[in-house]
Every structure is written in structure tokens, then in C-alpha cells.
N, C-alpha and C. Protein backbone atom coordinates (compact mmCIF):
# COMPACT_ATOMS: atom_id res chain seq x y z
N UNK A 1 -5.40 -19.88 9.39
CA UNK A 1 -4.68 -20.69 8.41
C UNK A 1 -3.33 -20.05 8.13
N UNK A 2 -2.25 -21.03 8.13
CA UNK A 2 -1.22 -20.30 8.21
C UNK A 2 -0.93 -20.46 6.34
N UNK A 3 0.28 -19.62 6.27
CA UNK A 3 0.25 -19.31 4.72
C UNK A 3 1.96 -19.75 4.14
N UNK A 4 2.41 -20.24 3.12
CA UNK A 4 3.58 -19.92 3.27
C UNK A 4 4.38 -19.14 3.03
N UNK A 5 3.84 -17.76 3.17
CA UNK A 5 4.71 -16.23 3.65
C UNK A 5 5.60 -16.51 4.85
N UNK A 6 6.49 -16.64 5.49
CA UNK A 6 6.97 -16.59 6.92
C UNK A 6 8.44 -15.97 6.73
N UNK A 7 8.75 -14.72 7.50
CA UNK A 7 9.93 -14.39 7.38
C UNK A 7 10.24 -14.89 9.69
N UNK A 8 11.98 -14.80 9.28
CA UNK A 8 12.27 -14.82 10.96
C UNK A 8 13.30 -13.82 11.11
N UNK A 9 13.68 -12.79 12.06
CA UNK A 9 14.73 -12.34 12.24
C UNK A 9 15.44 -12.22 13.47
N UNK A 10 16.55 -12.03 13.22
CA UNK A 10 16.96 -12.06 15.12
C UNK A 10 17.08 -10.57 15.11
N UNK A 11 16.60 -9.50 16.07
CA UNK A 11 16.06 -8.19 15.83
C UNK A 11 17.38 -7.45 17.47
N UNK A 12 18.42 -7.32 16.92
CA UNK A 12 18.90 -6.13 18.12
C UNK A 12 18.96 -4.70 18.16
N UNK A 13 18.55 -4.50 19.47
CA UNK A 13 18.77 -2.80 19.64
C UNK A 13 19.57 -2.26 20.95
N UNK A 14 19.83 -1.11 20.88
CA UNK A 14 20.65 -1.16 21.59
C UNK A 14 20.73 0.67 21.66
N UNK A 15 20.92 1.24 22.84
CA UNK A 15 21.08 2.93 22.49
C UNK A 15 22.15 3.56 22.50
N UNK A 16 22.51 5.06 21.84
CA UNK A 16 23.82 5.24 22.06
C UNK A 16 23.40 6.59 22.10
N UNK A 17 24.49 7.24 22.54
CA UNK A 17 24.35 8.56 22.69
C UNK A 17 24.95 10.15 21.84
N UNK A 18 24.09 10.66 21.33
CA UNK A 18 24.20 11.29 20.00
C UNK A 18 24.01 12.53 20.14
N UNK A 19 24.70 13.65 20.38
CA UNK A 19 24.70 14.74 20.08
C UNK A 19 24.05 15.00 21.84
N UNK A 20 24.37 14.40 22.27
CA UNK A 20 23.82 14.55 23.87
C UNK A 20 22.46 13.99 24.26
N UNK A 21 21.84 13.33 23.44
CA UNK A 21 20.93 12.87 23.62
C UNK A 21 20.41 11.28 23.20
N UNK A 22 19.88 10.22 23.68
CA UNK A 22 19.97 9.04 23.87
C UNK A 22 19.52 8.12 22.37
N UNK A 23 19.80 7.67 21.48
CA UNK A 23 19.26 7.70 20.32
C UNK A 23 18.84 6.14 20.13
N UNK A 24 18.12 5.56 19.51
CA UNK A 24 18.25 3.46 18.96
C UNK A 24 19.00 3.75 18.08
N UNK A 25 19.48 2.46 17.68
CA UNK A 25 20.33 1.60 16.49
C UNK A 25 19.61 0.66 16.42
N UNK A 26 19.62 -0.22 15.81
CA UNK A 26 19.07 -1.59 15.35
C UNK A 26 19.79 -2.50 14.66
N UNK A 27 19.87 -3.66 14.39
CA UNK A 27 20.00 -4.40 13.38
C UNK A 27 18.99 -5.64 13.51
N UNK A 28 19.32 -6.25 12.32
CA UNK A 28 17.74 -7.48 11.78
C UNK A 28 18.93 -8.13 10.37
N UNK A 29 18.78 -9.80 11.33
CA UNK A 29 19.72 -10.40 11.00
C UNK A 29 18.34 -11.51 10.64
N UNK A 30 18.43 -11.34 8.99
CA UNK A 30 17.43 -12.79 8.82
C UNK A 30 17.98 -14.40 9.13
N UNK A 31 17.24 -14.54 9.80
CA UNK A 31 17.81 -16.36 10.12
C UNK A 31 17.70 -16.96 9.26
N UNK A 32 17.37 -17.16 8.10
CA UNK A 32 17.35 -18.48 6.94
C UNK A 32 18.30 -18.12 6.21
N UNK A 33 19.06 -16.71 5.89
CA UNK A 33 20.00 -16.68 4.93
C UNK A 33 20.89 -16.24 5.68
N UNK A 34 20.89 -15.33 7.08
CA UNK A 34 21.98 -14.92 7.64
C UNK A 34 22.61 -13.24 6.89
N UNK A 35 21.81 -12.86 5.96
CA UNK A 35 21.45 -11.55 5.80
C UNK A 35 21.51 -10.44 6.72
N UNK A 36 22.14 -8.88 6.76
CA UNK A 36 22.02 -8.80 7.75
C UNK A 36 21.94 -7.24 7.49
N UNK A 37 21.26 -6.19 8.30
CA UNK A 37 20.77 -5.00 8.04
C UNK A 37 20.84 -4.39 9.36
N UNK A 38 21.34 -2.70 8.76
CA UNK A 38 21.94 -2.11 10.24
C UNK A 38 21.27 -0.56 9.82
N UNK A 39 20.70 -0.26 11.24
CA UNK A 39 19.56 0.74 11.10
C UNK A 39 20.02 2.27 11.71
N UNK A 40 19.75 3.42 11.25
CA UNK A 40 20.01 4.44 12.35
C UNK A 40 19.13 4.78 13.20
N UNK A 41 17.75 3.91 13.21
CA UNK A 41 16.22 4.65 13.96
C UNK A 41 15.74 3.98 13.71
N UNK A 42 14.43 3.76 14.75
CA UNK A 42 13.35 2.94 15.39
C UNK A 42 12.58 2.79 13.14
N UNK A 43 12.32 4.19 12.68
CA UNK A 43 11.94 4.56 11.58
C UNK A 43 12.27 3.83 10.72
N UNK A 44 13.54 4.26 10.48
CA UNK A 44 14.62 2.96 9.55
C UNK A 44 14.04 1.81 9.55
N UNK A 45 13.85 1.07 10.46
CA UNK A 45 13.46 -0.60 10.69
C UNK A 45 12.10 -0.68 10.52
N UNK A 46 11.23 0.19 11.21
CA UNK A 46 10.03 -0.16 10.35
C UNK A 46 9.63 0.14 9.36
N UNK A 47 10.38 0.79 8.51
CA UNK A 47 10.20 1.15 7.23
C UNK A 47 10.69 -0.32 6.06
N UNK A 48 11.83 -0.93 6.33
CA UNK A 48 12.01 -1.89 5.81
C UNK A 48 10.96 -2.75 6.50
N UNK A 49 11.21 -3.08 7.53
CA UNK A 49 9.91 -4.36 7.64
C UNK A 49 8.70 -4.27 6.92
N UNK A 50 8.33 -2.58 6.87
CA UNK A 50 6.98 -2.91 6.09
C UNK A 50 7.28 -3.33 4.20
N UNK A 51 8.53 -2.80 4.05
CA UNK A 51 8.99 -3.34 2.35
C UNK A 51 9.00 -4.65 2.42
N UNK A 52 9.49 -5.71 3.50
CA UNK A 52 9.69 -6.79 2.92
C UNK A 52 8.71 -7.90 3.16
N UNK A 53 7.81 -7.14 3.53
CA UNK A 53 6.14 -7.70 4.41
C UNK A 53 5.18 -6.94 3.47
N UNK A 54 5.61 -5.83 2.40
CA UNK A 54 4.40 -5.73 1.55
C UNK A 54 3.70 -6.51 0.74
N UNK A 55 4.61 -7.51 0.14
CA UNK A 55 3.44 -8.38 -0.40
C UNK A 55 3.41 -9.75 0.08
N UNK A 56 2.97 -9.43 1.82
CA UNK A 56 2.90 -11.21 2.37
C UNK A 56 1.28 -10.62 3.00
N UNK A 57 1.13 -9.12 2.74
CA UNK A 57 -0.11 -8.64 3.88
C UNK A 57 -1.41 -9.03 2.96
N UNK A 58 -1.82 -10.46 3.37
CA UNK A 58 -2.75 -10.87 2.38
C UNK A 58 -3.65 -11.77 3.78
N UNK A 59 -4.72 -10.45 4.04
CA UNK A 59 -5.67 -10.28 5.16
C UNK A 59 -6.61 -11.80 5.12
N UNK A 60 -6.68 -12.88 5.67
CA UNK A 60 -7.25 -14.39 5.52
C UNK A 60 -9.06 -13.57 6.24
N UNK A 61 -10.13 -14.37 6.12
CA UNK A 61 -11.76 -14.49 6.53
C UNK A 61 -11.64 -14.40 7.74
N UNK A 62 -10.42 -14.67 8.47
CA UNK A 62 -10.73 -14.49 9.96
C UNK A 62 -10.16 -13.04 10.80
N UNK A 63 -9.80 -12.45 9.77
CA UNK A 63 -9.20 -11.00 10.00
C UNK A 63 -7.73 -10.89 10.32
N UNK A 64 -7.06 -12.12 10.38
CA UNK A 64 -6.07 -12.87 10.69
C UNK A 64 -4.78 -12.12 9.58
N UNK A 65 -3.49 -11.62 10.16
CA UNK A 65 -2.70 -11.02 8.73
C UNK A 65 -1.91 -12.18 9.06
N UNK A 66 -1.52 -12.32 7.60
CA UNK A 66 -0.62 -13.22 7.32
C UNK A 66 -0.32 -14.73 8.06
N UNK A 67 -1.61 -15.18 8.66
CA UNK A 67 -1.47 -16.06 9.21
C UNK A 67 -1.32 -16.08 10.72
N UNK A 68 -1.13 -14.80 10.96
CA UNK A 68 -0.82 -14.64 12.56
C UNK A 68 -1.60 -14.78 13.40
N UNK A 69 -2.08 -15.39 14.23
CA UNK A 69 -3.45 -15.28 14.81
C UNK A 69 -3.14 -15.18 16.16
N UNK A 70 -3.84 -14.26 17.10
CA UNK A 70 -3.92 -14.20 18.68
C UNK A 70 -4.64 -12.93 18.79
């Protein structure tokens, strides 16, 4: 069952090279408002995703999060 929690983002990465060694960047550009967030690490980004997904993680009878099912 889907829920109406739904976020979308358009998610880029891209590597650069930092102190001699190969590093991510990120950004996460929400599509409904055009919002837009720029990361220094893989860390960074999943750290917000899990803030703005903390209160959508509302586990449905079929073990299913947030509606996602596969």
C-alpha cells in the first residue's frame, strides 16, 4: 500500500581529487520544489536522507517501508 509520504530527487555525483586521493561530492536536487543540497561525502548525503525520511519510516503488515515494495 502506497502511502502519501513520497519524496523525488535528481541525485548527482561525481569525483574529484583531494589531497591526492579520489574523493565523492554529491548533490540532491528535490524535484517538486527545485531545492537544492550540495554534499562533501557519500556520509553527508546519507545522513540527510535519513533526516528527511525520518518520519515517513512507517513500516506497513507487509514489511514493506514506506510503501516501497520489491
Amino acid at each position: 500500500m502506497l502511502t502519501s509520504q513520497y519524496r523525488s530527487f535528481l541525485l548527482r555525483l561525481w569525483q574529484i581529487m583531494e589531497k591526492g586521493e579520489q574523493e565523492w561530492r554529491a548533490s540532491l536536487e528535490n524535484v517538486e520544489t527545485g531545492e537544492k543540497h550540495g554534499f562533501t561525502n557519500l556520509e553527508e548525503l546519507w545522513a540527510y536522507l535519513l533526516q528527511v525520511t525520518a518520519n515517513d519510516d512507517q513500516i506497513s503488515g507487509d514489511g514493506c517501508v514506506s510503501g516501497v515494495q520489491g
